[in-house]
C-alpha atoms as a PDB file:
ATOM      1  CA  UNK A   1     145.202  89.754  81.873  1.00  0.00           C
ATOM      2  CA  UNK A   2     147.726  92.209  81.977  1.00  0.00           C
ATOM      3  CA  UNK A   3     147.433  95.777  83.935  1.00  0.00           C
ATOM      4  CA  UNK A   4     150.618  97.653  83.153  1.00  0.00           C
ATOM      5  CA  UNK A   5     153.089  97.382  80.264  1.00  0.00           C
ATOM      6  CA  UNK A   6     156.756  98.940  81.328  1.00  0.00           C
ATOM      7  CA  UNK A   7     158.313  99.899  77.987  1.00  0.00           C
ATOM      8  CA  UNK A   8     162.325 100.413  77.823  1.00  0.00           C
ATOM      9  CA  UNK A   9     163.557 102.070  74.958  1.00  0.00           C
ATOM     10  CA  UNK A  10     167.543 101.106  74.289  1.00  0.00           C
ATOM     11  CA  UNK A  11     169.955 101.419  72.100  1.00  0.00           C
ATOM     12  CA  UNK A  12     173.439  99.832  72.924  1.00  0.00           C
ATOM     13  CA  UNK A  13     172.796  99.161  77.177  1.00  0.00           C
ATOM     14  CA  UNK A  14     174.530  96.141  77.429  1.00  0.00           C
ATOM     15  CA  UNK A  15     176.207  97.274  80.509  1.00  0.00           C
ATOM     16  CA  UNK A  16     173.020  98.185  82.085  1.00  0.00           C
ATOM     17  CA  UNK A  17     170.250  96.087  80.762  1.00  0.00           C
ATOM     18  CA  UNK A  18     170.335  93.311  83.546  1.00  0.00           C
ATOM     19  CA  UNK A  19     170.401  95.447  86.564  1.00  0.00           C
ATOM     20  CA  UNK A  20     167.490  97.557  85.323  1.00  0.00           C
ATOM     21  CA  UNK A  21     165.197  94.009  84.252  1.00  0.00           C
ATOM     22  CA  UNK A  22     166.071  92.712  87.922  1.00  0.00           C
ATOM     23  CA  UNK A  23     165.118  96.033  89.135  1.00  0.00           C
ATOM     24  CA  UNK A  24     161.865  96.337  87.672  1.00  0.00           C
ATOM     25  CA  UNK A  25     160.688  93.103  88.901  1.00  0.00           C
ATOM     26  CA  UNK A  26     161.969  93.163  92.044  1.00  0.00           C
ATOM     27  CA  UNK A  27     159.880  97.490  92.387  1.00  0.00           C
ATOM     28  CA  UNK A  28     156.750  95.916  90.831  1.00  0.00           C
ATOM     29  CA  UNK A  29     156.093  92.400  92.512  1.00  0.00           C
ATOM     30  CA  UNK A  30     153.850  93.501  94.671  1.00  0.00           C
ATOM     31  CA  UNK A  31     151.719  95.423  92.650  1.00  0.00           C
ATOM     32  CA  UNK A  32     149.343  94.977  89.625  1.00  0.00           C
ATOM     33  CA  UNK A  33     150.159  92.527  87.081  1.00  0.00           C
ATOM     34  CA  UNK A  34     152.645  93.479  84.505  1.00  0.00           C
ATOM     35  CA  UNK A  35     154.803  92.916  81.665  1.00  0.00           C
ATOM     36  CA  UNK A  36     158.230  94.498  80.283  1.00  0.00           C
ATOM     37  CA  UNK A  37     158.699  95.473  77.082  1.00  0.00           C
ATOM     38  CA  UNK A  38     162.455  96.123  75.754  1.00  0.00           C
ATOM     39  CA  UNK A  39     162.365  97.995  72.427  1.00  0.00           C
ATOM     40  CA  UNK A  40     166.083  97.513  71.035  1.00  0.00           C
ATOM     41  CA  UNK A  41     166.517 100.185  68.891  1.00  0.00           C
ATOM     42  CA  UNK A  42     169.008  99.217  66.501  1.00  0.00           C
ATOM     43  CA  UNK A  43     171.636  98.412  68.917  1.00  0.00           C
ATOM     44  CA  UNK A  44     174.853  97.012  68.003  1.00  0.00           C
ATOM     45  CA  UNK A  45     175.848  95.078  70.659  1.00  0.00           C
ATOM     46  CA  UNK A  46     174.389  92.581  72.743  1.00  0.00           C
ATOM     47  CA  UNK A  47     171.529  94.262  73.956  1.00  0.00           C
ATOM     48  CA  UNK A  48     169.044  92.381  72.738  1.00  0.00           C
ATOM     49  CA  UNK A  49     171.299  88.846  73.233  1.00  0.00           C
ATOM     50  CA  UNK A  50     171.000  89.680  77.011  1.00  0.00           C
ATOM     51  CA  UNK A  51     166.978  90.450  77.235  1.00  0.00           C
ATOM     52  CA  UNK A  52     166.531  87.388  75.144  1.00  0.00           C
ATOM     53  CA  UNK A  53     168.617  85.350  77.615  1.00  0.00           C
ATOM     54  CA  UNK A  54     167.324  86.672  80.653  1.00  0.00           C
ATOM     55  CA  UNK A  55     163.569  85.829  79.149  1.00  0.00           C
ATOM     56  CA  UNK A  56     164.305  82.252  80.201  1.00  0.00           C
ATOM     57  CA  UNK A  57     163.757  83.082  83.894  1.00  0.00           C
ATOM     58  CA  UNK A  58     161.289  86.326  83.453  1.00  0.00           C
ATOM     59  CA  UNK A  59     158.043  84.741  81.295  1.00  0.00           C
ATOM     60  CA  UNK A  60     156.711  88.798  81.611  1.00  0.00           C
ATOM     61  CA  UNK A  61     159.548  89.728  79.358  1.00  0.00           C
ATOM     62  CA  UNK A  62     159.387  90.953  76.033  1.00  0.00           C
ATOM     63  CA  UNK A  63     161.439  92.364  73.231  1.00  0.00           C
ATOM     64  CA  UNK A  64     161.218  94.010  70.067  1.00  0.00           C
ATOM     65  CA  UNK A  65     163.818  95.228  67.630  1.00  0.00           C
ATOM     66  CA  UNK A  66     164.320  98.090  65.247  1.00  0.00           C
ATOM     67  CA  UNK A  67     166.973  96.834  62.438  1.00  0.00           C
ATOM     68  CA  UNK A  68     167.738 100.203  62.499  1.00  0.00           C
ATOM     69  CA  UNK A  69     167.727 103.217  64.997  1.00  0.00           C
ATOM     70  CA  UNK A  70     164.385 105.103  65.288  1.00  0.00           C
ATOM     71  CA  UNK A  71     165.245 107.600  68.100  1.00  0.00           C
ATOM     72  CA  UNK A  72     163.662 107.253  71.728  1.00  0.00           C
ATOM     73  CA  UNK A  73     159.927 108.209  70.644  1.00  0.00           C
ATOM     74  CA  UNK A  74     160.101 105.449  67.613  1.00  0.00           C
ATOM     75  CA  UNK A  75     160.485 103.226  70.196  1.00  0.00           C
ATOM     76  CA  UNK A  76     158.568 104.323  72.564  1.00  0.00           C
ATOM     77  CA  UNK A  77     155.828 104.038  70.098  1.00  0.00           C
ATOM     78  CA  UNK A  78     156.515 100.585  68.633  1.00  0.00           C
ATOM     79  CA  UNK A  79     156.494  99.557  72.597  1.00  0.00           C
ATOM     80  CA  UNK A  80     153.519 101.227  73.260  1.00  0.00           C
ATOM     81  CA  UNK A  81     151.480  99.518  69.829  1.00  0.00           C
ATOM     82  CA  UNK A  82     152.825  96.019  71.344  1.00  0.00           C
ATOM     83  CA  UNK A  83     151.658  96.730  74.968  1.00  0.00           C
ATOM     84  CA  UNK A  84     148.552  94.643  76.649  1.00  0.00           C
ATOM     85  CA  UNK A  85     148.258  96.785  79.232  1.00  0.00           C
ATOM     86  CA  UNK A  86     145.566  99.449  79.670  1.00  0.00           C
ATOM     87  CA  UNK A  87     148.311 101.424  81.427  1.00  0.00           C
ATOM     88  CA  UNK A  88     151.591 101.977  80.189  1.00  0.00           C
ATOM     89  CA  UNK A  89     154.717 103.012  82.110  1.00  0.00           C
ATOM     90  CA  UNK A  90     158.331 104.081  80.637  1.00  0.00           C
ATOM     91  CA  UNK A  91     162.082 104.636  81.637  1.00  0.00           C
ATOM     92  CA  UNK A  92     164.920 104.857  80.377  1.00  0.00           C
ATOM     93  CA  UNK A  93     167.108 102.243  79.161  1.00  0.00           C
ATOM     94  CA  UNK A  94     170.476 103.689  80.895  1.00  0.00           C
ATOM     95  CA  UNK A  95     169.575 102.711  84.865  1.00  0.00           C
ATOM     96  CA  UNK A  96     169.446 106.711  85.595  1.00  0.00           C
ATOM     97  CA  UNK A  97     165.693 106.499  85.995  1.00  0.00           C
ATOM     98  CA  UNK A  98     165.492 104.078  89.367  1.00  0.00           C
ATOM     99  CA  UNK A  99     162.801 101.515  88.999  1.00  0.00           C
ATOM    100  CA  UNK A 100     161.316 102.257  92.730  1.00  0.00           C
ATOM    101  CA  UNK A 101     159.700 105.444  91.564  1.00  0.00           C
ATOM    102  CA  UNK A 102     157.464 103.020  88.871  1.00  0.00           C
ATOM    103  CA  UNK A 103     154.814 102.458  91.762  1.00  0.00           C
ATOM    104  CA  UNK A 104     154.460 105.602  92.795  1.00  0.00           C
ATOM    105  CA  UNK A 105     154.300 106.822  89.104  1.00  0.00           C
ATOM    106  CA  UNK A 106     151.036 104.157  88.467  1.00  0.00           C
ATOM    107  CA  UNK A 107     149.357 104.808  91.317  1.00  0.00           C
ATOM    108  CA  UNK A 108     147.680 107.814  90.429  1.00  0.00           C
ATOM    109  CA  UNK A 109     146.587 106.322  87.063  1.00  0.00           C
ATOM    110  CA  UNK A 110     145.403 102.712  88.629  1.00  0.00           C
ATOM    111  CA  UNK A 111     143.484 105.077  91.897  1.00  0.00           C
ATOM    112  CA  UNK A 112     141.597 107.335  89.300  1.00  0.00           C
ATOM    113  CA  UNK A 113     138.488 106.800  89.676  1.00  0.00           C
ATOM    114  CA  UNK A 114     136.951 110.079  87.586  1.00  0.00           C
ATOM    115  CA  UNK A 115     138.859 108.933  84.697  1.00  0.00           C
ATOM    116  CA  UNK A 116     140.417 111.951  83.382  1.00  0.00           C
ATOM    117  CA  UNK A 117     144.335 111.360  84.689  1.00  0.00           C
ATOM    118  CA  UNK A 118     145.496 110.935  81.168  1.00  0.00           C
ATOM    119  CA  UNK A 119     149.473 111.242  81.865  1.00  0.00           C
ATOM    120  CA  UNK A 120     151.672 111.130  85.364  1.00  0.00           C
ATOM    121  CA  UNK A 121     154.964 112.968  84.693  1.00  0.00           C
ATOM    122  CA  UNK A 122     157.859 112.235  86.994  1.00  0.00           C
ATOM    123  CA  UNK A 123     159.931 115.707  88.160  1.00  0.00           C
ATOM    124  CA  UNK A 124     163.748 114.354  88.160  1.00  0.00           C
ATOM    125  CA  UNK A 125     165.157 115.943  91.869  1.00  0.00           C
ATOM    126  CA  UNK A 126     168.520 116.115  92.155  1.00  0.00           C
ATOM    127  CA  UNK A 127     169.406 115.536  88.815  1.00  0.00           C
ATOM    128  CA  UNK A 128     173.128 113.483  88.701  1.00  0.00           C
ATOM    129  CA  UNK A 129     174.346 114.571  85.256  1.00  0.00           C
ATOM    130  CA  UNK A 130     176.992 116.764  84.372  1.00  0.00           C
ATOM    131  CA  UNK A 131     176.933 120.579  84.607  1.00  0.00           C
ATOM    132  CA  UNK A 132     176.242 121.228  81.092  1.00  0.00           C
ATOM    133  CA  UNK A 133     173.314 119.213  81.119  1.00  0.00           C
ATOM    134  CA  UNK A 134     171.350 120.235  83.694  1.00  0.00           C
ATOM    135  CA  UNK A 135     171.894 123.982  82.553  1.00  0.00           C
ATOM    136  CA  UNK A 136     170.985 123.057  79.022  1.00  0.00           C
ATOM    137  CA  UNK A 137     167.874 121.282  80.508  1.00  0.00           C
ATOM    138  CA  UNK A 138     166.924 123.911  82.308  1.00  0.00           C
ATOM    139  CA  UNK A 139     167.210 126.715  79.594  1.00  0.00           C
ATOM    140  CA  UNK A 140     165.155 124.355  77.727  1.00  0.00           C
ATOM    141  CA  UNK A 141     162.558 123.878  80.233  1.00  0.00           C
ATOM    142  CA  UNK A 142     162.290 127.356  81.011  1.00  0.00           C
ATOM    143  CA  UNK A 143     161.292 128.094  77.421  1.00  0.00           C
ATOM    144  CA  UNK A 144     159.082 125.268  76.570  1.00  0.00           C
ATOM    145  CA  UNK A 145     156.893 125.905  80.035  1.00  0.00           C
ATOM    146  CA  UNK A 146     156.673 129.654  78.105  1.00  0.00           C
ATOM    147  CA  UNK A 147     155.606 128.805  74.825  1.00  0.00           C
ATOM    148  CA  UNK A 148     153.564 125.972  75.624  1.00  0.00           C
ATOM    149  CA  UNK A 149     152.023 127.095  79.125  1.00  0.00           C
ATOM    150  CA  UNK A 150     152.213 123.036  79.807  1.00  0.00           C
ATOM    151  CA  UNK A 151     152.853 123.469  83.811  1.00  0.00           C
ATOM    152  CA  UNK A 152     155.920 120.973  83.799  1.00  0.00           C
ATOM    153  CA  UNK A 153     159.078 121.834  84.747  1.00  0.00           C
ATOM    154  CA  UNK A 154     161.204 118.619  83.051  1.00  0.00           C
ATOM    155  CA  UNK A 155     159.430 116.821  80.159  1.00  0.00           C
ATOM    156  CA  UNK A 156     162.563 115.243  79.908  1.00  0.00           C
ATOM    157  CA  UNK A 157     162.315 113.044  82.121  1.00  0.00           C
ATOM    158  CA  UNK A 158     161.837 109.399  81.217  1.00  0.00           C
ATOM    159  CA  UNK A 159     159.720 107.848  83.946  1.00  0.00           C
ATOM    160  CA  UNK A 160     155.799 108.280  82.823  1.00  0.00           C
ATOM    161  CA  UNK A 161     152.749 106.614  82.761  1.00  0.00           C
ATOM    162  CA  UNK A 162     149.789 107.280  81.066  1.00  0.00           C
ATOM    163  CA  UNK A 163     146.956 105.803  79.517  1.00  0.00           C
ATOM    164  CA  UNK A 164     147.690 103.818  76.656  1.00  0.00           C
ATOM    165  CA  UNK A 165     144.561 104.533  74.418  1.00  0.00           C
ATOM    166  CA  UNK A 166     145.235 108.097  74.926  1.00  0.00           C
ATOM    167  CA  UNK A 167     148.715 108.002  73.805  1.00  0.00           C
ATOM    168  CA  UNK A 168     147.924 106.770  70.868  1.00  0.00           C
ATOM    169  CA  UNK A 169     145.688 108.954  69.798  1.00  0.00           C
ATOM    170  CA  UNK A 170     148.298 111.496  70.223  1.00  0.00           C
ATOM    171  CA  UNK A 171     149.726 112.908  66.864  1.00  0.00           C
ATOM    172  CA  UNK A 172     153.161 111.041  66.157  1.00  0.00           C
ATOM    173  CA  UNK A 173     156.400 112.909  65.321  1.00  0.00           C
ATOM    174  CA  UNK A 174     159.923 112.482  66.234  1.00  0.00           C
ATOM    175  CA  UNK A 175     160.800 113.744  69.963  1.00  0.00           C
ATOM    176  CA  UNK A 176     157.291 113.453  70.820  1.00  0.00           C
ATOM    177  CA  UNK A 177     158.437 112.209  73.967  1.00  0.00           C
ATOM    178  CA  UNK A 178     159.498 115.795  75.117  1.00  0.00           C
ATOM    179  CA  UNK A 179     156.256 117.132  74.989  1.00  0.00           C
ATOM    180  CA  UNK A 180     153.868 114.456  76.530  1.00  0.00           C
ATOM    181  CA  UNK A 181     152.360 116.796  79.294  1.00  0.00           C
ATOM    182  CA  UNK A 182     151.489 119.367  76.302  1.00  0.00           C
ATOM    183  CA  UNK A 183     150.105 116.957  73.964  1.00  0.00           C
ATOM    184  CA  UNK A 184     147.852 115.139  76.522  1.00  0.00           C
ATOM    185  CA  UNK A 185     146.134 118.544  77.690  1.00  0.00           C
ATOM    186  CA  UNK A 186     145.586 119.010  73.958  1.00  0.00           C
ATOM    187  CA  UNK A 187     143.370 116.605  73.726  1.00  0.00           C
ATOM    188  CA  UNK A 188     141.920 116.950  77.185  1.00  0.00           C
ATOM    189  CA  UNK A 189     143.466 115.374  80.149  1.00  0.00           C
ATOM    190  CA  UNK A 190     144.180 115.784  83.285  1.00  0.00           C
ATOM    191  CA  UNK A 191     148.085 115.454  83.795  1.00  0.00           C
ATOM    192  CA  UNK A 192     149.708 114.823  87.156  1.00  0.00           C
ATOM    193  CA  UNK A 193     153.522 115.042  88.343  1.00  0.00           C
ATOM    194  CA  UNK A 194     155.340 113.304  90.831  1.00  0.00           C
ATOM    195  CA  UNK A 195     158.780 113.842  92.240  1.00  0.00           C
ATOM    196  CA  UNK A 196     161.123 110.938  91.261  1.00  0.00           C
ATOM    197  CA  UNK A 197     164.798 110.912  92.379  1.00  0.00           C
ATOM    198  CA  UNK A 198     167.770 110.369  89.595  1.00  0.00           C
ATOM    199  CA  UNK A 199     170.981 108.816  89.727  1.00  0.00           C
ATOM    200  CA  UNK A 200     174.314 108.340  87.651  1.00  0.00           C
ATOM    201  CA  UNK A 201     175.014 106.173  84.800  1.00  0.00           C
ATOM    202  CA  UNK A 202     176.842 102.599  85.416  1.00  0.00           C
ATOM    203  CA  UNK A 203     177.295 102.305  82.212  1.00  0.00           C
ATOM    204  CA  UNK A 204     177.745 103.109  78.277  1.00  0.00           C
ATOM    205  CA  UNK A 205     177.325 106.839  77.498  1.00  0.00           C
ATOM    206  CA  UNK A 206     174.376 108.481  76.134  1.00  0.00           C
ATOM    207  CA  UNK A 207     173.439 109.030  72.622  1.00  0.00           C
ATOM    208  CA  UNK A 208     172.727 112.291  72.063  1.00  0.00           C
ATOM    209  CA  UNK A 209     175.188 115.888  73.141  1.00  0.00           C
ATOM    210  CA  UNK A 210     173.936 118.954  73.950  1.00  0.00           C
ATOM    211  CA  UNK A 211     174.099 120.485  70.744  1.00  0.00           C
ATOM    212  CA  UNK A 212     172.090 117.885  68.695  1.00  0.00           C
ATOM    213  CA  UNK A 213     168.954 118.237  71.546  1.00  0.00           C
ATOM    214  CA  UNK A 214     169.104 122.254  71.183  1.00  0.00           C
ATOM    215  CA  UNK A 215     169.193 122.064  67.241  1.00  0.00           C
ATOM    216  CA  UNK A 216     166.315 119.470  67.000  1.00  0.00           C
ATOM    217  CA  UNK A 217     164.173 121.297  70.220  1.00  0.00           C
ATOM    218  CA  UNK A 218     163.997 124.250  68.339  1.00  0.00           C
ATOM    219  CA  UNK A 219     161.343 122.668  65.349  1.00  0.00           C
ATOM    220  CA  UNK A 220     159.778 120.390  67.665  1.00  0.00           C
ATOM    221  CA  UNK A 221     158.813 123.357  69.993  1.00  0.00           C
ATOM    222  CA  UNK A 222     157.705 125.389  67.090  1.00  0.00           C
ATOM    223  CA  UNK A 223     155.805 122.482  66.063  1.00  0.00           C
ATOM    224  CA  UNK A 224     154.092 121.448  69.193  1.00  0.00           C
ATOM    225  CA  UNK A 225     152.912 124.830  69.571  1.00  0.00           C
ATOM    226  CA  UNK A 226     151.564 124.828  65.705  1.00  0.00           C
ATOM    227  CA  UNK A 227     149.805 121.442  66.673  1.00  0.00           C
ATOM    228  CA  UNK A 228     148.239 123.018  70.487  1.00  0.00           C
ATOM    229  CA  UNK A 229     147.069 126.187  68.696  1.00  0.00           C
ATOM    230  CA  UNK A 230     145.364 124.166  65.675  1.00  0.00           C
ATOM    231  CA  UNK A 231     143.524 121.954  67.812  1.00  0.00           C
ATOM    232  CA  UNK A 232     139.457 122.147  67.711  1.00  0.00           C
ATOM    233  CA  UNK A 233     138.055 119.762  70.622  1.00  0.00           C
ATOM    234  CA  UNK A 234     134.821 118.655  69.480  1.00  0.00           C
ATOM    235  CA  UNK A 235     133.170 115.399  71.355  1.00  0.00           C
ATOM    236  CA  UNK A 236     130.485 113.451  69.534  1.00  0.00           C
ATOM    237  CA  UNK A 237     127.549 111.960  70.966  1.00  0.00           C
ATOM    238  CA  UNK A 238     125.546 109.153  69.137  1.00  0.00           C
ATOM    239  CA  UNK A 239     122.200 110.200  68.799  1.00  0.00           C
ATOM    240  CA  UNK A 240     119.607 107.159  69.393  1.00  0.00           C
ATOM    241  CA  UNK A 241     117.660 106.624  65.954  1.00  0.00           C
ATOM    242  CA  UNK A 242     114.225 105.229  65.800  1.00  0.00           C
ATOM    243  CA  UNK A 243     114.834 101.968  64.070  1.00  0.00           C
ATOM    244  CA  UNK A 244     118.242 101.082  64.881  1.00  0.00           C
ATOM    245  CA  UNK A 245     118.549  97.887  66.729  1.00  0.00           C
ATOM    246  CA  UNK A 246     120.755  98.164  70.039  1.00  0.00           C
ATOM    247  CA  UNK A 247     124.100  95.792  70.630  1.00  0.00           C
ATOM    248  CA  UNK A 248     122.000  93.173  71.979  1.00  0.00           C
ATOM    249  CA  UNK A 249     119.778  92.486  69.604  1.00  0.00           C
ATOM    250  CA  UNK A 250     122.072  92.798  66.774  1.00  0.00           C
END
């Protein structure tokens, strides 16, 4: 029986993939039981050679591969479909995310006892990127929290957990990940944050500039706030017929 399933997106993270695995085992010991799921998304160097090797001495390791690059939410959602857990937890693949916040992320998920925490958010504090990025970040935080009214102040952030149920009910597009906080009080949820602290990359560089988020923000946000506006909540309740037999005596 698993509890949590910690899914990694990566594409080429050779450099950091070990360090991050040893991490993550070492942060969630003590807790609930869990698995890892690496989703190599089309990498194209020995990414996936290094999860597979290090599977020998971590039996709670998995991997899947994309034979060809699917973006972060692609493989978010592949790992997420594969999960046993109930709860699902992500990070980043680059090490910038530090596995010691993944406790404090779950808690609030595994402790809910109403059962309306649908997503916990981690807040990046002293962000350790360059200049350009945080401002970019921050210009595009400042207008999603106005169009979408989602009460987060960095949905880019990759340590979450949330329900996994939930998430896939969510409606599936490309960049999803940007906009979990919105999309999970479309449908209803509760969503929590927590401050989680951020650190450099060891290793690699990232995959995607400045310019190519800002071009590709501006549809999804526009989108996101087609999909909030078009939703119609409507819960169903079975109504008990006459002569239908119940579970048991079926």
């Amino acid at each position: 029986m698993t509890d949590v399933s910690i899914v990694i997106p990566m594409k080429n993270e050779e450099g950091n993939v070990a360090n991050l695995l040893g991490e993550i085992q070492q942060a969630c010991a003590p807790g609930p039981s869990f698995e890892i799921i690496v989703v190599d998304d089309g990498s194209t160097d020995r990414t996936g050679a290094i999860v597979a090797e290090l599977s020998k001495t971590m039996p709670n390791l998995r991997l899947l591969r994309h034979p060809n690059s699917g973006g972060q939410s692609a493989a978010v959602h592949s790992g997420v479909i594969a999960a046993r857990g109930r709860i699902c937890a992500t990070l980043d693949g680059d090490g910038q995310n530090p596995p010691s916040e993944l406790p404090a992320l779950m808690a609030p998920l595994l402790a809910d006892g109403s059962g309306r925490i649908g997503l916990v958010a981690g807040q990046r504090v002293g962000r350790q990127d360059t200049a350009s990025k945080r401002y970019a970040s921050k210009a595009a935080n400042a207008l999603r929290a106005w169009m979408l009214n989602d009460d987060t102040r960095d949905t880019g952030c990759g340590l979450k957990a949330f329900r996994r149920e939930a998430f896939l009910a969510l409606p599936f597009f490309n960049h999803m990940h940007r906009y979990l906080p919105a999309l999970f009080y479309r449908d209803g949820w509760d969503v929590a944050h927590v401050d989680v602290s951020h650190r450099e990359r060891q290793s690699g560089r990232s995959n995607y500039s400045n310019l190519q988020r800002a071009l590709v923000g501006v549809y999804d946000l526009i989108g996101v706030a087609w999909l909030i506006r078009r939703k119609k909540v409507a819960r169903a309740t079975e109504v008990k017929l006459p002569g239908a037999r119940s579970d048991a005596g079926a």
